[in-house]
Protein backbone atom coordinates (compact mmCIF):
# COMPACT_ATOMS: atom_id res chain seq x y z
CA UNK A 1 20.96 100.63 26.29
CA UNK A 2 21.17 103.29 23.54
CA UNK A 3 18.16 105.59 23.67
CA UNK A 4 18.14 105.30 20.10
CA UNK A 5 17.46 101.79 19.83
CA UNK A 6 14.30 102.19 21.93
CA UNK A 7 12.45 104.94 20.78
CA UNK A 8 10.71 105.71 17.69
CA UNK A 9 12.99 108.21 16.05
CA UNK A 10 14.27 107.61 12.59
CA UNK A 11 17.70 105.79 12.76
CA UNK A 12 20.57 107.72 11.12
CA UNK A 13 22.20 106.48 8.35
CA UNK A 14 25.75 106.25 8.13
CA UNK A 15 27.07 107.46 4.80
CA UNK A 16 30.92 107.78 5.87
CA UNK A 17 33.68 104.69 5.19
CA UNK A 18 33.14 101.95 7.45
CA UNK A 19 35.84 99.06 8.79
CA UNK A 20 35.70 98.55 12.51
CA UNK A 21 33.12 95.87 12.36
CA UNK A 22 33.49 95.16 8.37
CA UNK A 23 33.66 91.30 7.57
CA UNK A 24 33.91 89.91 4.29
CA UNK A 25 30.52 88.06 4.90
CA UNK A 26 32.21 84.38 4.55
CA UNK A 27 33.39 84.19 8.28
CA UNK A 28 31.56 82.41 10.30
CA UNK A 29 24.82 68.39 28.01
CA UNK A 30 22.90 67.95 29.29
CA UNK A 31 23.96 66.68 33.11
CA UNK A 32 20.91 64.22 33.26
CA UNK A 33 20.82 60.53 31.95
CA UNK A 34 19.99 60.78 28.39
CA UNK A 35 18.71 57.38 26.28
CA UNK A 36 20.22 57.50 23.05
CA UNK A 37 17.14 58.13 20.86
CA UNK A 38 17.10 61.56 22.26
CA UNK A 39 20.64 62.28 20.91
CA UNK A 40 19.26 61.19 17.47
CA UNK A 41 20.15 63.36 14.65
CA UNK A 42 18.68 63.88 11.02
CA UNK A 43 21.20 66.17 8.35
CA UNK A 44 19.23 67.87 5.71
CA UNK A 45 21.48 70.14 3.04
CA UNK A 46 24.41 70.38 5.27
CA UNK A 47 23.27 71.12 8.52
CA UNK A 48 22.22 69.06 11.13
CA UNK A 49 18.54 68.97 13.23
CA UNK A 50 17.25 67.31 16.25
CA UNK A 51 15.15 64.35 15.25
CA UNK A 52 12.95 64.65 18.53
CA UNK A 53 12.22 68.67 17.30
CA UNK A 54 11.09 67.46 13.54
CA UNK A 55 7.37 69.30 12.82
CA UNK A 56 7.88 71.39 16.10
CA UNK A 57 10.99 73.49 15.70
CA UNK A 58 12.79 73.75 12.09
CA UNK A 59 16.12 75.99 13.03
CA UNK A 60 19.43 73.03 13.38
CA UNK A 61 21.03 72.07 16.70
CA UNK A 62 24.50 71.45 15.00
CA UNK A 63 27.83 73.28 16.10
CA UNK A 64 27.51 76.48 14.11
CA UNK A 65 23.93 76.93 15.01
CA UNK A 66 25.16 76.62 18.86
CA UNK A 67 27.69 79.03 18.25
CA UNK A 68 25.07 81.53 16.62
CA UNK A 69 22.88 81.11 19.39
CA UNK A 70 25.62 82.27 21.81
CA UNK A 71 26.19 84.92 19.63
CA UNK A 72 22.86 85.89 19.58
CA UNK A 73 22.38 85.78 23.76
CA UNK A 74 25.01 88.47 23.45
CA UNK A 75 23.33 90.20 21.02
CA UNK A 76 20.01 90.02 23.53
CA UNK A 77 22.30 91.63 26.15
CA UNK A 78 24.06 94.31 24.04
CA UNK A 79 20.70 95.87 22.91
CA UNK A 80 19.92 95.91 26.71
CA UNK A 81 23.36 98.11 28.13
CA UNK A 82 24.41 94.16 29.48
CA UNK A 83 21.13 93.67 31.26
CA UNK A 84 20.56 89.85 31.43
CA UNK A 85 17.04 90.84 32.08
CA UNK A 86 14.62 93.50 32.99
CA UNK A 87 12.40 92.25 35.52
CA UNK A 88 12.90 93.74 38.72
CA UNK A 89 14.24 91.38 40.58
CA UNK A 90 15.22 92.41 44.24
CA UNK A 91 17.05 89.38 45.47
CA UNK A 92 18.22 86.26 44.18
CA UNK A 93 14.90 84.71 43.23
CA UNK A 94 14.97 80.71 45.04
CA UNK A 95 13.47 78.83 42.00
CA UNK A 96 14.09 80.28 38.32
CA UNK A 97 13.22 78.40 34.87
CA UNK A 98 14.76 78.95 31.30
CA UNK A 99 12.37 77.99 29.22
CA UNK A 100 13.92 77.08 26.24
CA UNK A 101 17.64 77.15 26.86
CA UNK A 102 19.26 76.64 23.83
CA UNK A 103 23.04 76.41 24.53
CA UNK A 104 21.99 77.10 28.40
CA UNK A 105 24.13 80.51 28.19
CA UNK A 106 21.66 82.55 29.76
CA UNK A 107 20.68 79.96 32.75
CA UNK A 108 24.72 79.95 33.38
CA UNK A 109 25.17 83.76 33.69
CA UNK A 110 21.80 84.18 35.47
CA UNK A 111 23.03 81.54 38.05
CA UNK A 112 26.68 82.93 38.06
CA UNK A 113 25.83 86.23 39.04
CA UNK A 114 22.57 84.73 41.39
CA UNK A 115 24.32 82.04 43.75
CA UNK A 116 21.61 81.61 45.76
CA UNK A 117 19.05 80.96 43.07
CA UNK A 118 18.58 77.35 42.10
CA UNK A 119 18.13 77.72 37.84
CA UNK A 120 16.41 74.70 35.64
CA UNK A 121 17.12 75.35 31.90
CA UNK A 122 14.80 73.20 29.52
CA UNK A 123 15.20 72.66 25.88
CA UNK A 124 13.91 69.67 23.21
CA UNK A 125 17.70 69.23 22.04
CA UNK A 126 20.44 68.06 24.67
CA UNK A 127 23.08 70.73 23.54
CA UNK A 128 23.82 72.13 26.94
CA UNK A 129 27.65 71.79 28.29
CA UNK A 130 28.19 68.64 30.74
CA UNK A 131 29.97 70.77 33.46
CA UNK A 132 27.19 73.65 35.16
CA UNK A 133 28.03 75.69 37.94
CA UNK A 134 26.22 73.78 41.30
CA UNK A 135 23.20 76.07 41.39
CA UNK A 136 22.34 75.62 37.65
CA UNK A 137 21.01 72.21 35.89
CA UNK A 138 19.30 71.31 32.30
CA UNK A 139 16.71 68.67 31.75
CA UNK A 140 15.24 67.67 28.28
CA UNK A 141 11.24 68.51 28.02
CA UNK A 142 9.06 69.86 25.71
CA UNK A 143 6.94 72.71 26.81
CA UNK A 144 4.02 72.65 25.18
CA UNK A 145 3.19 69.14 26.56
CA UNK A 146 1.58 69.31 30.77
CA UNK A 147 4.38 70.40 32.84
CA UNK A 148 5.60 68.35 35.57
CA UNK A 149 6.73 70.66 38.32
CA UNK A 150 4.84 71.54 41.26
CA UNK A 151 2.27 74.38 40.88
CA UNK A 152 3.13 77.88 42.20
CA UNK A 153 6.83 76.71 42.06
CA UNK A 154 9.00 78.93 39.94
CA UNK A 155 9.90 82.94 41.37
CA UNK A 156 11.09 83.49 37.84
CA UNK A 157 10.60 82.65 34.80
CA UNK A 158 12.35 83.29 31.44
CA UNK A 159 11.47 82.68 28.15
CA UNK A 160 13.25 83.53 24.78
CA UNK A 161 13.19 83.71 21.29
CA UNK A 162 10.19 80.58 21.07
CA UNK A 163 7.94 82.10 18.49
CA UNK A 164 9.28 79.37 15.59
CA UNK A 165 8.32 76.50 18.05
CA UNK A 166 5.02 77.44 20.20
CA UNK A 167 1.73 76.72 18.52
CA UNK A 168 -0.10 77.12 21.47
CA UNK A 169 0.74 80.03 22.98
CA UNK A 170 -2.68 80.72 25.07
CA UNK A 171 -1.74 77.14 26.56
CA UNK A 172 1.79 77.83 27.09
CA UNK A 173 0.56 81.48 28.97
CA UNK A 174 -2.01 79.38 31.25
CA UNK A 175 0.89 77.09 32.17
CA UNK A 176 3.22 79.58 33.15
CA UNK A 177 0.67 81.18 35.18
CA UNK A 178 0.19 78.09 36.97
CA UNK A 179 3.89 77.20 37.90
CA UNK A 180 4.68 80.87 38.61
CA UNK A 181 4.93 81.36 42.66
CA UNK A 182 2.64 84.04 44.13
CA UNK A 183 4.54 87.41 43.38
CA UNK A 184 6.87 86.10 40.82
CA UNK A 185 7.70 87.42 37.75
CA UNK A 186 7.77 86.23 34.25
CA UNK A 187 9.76 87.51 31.53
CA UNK A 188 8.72 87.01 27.79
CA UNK A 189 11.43 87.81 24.81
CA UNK A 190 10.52 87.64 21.32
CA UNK A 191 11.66 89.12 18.15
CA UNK A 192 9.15 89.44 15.31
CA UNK A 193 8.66 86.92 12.55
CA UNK A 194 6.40 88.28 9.95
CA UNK A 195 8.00 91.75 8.56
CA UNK A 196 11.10 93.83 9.07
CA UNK A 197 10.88 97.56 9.48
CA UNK A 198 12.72 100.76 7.46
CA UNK A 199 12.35 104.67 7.89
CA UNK A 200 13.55 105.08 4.36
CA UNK A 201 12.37 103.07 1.20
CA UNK A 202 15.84 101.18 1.01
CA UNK A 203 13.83 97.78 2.26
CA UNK A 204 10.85 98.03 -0.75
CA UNK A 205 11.80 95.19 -3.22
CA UNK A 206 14.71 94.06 -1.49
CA UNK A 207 16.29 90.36 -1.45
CA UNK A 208 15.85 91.08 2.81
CA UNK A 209 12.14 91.83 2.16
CA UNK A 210 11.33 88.42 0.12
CA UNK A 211 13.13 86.55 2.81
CA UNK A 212 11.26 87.25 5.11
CA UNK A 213 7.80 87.24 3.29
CA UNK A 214 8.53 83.94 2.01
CA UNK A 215 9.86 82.70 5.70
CA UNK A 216 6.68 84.06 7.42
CA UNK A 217 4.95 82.34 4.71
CA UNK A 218 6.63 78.80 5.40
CA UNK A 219 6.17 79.44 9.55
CA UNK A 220 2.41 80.47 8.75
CA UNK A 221 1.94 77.16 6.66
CA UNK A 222 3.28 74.96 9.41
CA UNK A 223 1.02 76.30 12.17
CA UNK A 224 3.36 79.12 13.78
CA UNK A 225 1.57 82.24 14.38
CA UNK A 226 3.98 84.62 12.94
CA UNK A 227 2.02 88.04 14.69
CA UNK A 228 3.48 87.44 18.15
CA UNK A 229 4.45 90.58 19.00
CA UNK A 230 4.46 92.60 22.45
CA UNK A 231 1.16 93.64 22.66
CA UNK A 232 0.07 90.12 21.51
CA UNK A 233 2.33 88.61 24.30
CA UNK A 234 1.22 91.50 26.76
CA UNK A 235 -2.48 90.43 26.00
CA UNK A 236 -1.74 86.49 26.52
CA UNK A 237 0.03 86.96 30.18
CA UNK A 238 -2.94 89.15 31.07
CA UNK A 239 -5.86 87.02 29.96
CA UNK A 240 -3.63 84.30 31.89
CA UNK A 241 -3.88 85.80 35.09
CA UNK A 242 -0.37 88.10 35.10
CA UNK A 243 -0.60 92.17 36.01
CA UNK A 244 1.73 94.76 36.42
CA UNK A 245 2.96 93.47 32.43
CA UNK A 246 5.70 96.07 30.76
CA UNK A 247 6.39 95.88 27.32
CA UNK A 248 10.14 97.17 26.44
CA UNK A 249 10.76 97.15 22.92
CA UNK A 250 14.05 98.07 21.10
CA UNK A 251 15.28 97.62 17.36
CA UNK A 252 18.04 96.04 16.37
CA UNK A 253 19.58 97.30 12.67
CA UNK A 254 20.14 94.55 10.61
CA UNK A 255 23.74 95.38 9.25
CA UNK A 256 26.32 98.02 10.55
CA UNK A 257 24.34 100.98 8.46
CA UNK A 258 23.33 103.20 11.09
CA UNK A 259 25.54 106.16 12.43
CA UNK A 260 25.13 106.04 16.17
CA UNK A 261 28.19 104.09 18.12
CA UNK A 262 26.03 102.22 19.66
CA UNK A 263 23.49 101.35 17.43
CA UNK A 264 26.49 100.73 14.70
CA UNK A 265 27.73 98.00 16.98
CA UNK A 266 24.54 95.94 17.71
CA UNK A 267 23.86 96.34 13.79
CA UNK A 268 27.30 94.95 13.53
CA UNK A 269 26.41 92.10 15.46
CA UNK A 270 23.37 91.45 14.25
CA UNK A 271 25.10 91.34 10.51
CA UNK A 272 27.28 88.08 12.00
CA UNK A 273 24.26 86.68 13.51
CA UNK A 274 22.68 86.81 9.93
CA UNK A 275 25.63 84.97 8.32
CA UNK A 276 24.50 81.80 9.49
CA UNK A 277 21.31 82.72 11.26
CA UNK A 278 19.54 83.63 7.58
CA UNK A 279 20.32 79.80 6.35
CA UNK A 280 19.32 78.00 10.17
CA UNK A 281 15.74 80.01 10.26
CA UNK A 282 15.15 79.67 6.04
CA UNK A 283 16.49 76.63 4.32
CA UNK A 284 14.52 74.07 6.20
CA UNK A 285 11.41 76.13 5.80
CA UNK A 286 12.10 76.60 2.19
CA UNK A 287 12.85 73.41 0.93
CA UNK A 288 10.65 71.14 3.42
CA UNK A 289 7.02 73.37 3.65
CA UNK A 290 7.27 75.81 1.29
CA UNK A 291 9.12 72.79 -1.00
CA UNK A 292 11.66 75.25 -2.40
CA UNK A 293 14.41 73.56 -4.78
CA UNK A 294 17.87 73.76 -2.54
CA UNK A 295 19.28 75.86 -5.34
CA UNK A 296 16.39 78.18 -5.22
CA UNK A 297 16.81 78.49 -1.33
CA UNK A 298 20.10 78.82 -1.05
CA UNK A 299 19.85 81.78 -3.87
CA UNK A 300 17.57 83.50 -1.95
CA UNK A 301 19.67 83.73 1.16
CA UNK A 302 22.59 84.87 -0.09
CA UNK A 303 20.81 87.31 -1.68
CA UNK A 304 19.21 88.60 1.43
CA UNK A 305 22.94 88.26 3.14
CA UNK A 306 24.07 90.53 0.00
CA UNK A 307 21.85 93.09 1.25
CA UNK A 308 22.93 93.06 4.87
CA UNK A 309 26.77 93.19 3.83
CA UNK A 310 26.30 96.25 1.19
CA UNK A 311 24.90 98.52 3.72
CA UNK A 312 22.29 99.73 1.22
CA UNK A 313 19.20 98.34 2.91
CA UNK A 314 18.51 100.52 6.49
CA UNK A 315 15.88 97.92 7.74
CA UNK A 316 15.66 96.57 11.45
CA UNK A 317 13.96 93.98 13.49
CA UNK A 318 12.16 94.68 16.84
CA UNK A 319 12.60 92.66 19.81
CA UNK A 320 10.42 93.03 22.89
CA UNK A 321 11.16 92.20 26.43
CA UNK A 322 7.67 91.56 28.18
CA UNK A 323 7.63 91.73 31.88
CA UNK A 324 4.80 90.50 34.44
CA UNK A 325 3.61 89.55 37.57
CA UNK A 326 2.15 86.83 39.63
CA UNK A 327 -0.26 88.64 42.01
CA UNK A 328 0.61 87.85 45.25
């Protein structure tokens, strides 16, 4: 991982041609016995949404979305030198859950390079591939209901990018806690929700800036506490029963602005995330909670995307890898 990313340093700008990782801004399961109702789909404006995740989790489930998310786990991985994940894992760990799998990317590299750890990725949506390696397997659950596995069962667990779906995060910290084996480790990854961040003024007033005020607003509205951040996570796993917890934050530039290498390509590749990721997280928010006209919606994200694509707005996220322990 850069150092730049990581530390607190201003970000250099880059004011020199760009056109390595230009774009012109238009480019773009499960293997248990599933009933049919939980395949159900509802489409809303174009894209497509899991009709079992409706009032829980507002980002689609249809193709492009699964693409973005893969997009995204590499992303995750990019910002981190490759690491899949920063716990410090000595040995294949025997029992490891994904909570929240998404496209099950992450529980198929984690099993791939762990053979002798038995992985169990869960998601609300069935959008995991049929074919799994033999070590790795996806059920269909939601997590914030009890879970069903035996206590002090899992030596890992990992969770990422939940924040638009937990309401109940001090629930969701106790139950992790509880299905964590004695001396496992838990691993936490959020990015935050409520603000982005900019060392110059380039983000004041912005189309970028009123996204994301008026998508914290919408989350906020539907009961999704929007101020998860690492301390807040760090604070949770600890009054839950965890020690040893590491926070490990690092920024990721939203757009290939800065001047670093490094930091130019994981901007890069956060700017094609955003091409479709700015529509999945805003235009159901917009239009169904915050009860947005399409038109207006739609207006407002490409607006935002403008801002990305121009290179004139030097703002970045922050995403946190939280690490803990189960005391022995």
């Amino acid at each position: 991982m850069s150092a730049l990313l990581a530390q607190t340093t201003e970000i250099e700008v880059d004011s020199t041609p760009f056109s390595d990782y230009e774009t012109d801004g238009g480019s773009e399961l499960s293997t248990q016995s599933l009933s049919s109702s939980i395949r159900e789909h509802v489409y809303e404006n174009g894209r497509r949404y899991h009709r079992k995740s409706a009032g829980q989790y507002f980002l689609p489930s249809d193709e492009t979305e699964q693409d973005r998310l893969d997009l995204l786990h590499h992303l995750y991985t990019l910002v981190r030198g490759g690491a899949l994940y920063m716990a410090p894992l000595r040995e294949d760990p025997a029992r490891v859950l994904d909570a929240g799998t998404g496209t099950g990317v992450w529980a198929l590299d984690f099993g791939d390079i762990h053979p002798g750890s038995e992985v169990v990725g869960v998601d609300l949506a069935p959008i995991q591939p049929d074919w799994t390696f033999p070590n790795v397997k996806f059920e269909c659950d939601d997590l914030e209901k009890d879970w069903t596995w035996k206590l002090n069962h899992f030596n890992y667990i990992h969770s990422r990018a939940l924040a638009t779906a937990i309401k109940d995060w001090s629930r969701y910290f106790t139950q992790c806690f509880r299905h964590t084996a004695p001396g496992g480790y838990i691993e936490i990854v959020e990015y935050a929700l409520d603000r982005l961040w900019s060392d110059d003024d380039t983000l004041k007033d912005s189309a970028l800036e009123k996204f994301m005020a008026k998508f914290s607003e919408g989350l906020s509205k539907s009961g999704i506490n929007v101020h998860v951040d690492g301390e807040y996570i760090k604070k949770g796993l600890e009054e839950a029963g965890f020690t040893d917890v590491q926070v490990h934050p690092a920024r990721i530039p939203c757009g290939a602005w800065p001047k670093e290498p490094n930091a130019k390509r994981v901007g890069a590749t956060q700017h094609l995330n955003l091409q479709t990721g700015l529509e999945a997280h805003g235009l159901n928010i917009f239009t169904q909670v915050l009860e947005m006209t399409v038109e207006e919606a739609n207006e407002l994200i490409a607006a935002a995307l403008k801002d990305v694509e121009r290179r004139k707005v030097h703002s970045y996220t922050i995403v946190w890898n939280v690490v803990a322990r189960k005391p022995e």
